[in-house]
C-alpha atoms as a PDB file:
ATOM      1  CA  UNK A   1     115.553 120.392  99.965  1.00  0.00           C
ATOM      2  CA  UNK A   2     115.434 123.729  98.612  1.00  0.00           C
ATOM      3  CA  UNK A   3     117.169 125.708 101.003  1.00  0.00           C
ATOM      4  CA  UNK A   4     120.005 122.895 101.653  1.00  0.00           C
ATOM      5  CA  UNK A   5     120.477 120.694  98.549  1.00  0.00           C
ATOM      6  CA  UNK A   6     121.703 117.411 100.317  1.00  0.00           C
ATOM      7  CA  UNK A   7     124.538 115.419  98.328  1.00  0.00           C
ATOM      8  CA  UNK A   8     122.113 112.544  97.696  1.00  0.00           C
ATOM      9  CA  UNK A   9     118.885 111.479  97.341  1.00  0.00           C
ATOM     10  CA  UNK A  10     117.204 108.091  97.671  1.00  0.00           C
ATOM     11  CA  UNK A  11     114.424 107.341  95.783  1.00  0.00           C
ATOM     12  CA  UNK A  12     112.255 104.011  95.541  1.00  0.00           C
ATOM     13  CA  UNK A  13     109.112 102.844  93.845  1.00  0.00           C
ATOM     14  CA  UNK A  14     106.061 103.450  95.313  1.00  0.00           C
ATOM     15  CA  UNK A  15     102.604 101.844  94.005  1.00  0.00           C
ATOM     16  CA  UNK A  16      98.977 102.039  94.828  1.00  0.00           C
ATOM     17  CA  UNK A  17      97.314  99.257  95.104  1.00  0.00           C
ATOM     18  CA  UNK A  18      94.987  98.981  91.986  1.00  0.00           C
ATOM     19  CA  UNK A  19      98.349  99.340  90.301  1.00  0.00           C
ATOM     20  CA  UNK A  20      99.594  96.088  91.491  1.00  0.00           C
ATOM     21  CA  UNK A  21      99.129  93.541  88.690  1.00  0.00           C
ATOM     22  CA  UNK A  22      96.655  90.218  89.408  1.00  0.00           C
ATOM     23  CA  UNK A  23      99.862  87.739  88.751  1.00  0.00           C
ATOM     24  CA  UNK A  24     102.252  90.092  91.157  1.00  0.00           C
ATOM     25  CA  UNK A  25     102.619  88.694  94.999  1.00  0.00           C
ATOM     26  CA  UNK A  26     101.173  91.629  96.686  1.00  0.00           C
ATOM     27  CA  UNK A  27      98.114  91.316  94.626  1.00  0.00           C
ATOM     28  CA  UNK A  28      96.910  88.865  97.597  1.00  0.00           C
ATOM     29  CA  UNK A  29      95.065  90.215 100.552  1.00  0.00           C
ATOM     30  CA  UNK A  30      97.541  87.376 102.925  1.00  0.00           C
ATOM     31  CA  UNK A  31     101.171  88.751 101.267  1.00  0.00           C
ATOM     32  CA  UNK A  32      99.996  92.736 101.790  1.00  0.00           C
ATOM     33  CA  UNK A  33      99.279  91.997 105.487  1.00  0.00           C
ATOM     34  CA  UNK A  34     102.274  90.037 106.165  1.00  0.00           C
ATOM     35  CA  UNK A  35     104.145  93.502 104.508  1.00  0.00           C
ATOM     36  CA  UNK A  36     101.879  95.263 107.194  1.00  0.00           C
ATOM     37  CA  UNK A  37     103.286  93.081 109.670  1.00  0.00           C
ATOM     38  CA  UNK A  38     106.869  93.292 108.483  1.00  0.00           C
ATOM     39  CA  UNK A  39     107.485  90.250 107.211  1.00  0.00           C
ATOM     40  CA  UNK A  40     108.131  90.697 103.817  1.00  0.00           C
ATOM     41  CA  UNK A  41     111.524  93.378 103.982  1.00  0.00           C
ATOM     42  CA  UNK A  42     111.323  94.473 100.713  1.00  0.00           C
ATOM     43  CA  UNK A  43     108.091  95.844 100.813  1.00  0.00           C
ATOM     44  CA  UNK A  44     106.724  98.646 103.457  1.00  0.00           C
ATOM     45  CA  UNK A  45     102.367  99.349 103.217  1.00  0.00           C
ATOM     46  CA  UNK A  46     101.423 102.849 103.594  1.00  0.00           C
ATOM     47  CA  UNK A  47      98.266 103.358 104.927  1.00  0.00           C
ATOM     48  CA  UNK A  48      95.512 104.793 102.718  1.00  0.00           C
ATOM     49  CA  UNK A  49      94.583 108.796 103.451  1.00  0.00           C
ATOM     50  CA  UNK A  50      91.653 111.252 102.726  1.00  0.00           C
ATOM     51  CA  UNK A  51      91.844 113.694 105.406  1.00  0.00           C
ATOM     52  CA  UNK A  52      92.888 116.244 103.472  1.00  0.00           C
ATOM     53  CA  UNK A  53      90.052 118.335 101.297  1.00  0.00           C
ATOM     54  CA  UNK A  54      91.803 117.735  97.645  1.00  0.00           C
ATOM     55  CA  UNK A  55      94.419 115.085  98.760  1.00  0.00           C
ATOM     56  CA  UNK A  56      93.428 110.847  98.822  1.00  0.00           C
ATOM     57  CA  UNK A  57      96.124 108.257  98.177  1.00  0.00           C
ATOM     58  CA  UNK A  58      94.856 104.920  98.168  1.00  0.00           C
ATOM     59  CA  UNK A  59      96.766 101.812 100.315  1.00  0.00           C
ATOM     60  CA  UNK A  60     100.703 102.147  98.784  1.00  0.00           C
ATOM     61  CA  UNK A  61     103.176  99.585  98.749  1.00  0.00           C
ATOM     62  CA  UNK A  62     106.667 101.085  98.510  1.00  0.00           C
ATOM     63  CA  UNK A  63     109.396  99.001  96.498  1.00  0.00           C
ATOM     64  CA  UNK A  64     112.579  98.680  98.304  1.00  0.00           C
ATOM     65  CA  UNK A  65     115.313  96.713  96.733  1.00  0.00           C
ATOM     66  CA  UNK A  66     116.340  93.911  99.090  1.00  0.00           C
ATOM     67  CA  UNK A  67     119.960  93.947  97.472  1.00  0.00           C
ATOM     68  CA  UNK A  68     120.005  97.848  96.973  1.00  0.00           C
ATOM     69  CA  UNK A  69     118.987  97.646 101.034  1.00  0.00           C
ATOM     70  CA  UNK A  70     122.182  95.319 101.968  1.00  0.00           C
ATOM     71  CA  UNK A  71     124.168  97.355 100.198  1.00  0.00           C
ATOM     72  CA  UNK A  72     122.739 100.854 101.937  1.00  0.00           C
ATOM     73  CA  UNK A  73     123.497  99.028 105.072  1.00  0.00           C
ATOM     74  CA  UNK A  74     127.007  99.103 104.093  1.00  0.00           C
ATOM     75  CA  UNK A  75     127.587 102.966 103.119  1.00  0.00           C
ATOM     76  CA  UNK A  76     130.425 104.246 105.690  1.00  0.00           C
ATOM     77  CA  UNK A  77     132.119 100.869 106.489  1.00  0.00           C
ATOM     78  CA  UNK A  78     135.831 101.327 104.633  1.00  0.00           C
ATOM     79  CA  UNK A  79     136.677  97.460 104.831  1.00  0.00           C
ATOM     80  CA  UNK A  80     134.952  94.022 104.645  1.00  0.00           C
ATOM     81  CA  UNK A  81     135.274  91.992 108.258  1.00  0.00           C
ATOM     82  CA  UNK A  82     138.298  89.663 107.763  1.00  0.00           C
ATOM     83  CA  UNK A  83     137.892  85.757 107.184  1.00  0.00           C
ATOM     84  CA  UNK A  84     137.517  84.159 110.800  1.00  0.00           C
ATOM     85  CA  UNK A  85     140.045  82.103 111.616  1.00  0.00           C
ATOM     86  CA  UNK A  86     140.087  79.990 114.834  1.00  0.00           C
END
């Protein structure tokens, strides 16, 4: 991103897992492997990593915006499909 500055950047949240609070969804062991799995959109589990002398990051969840997502989807489109009319 240094050499060619892009017009936009996306950012999301991303959270390790001991930051998760006790009361929050992904705080059970079932809801973090259905976000493995993919079934839970919102969410995407990054695997934990230490193979790097100096570098760990513990299992992640990253926070994407369901509504922010449908809305992504959308970028390019110039008009809304019409009403359907038989």
């Amino acid at each position: 991103m240094q050499r060619e500055k892009p017009p936009e950047v996306l950012l999301c949240g991303l959270y390790q897992r001991s930051q998760i609070p006790q009361d929050h969804k992904l705080s059970k062991l079932d809801n973090l492997d259905n976000t493995r799995k993919g079934n839970m959109p919102a969410f995407h589990l990054l695997a934990a990593y230490s193979d790097e002398p100096g570098y760990k990051r513990e299992l992640s969840v990253v926070d994407l915006s369901q509504a922010f997502a449908r809305f992504f989807m959308r970028v390019g489109l110039p008009h809304d499909v019409p009403l359907l009319r038989s």
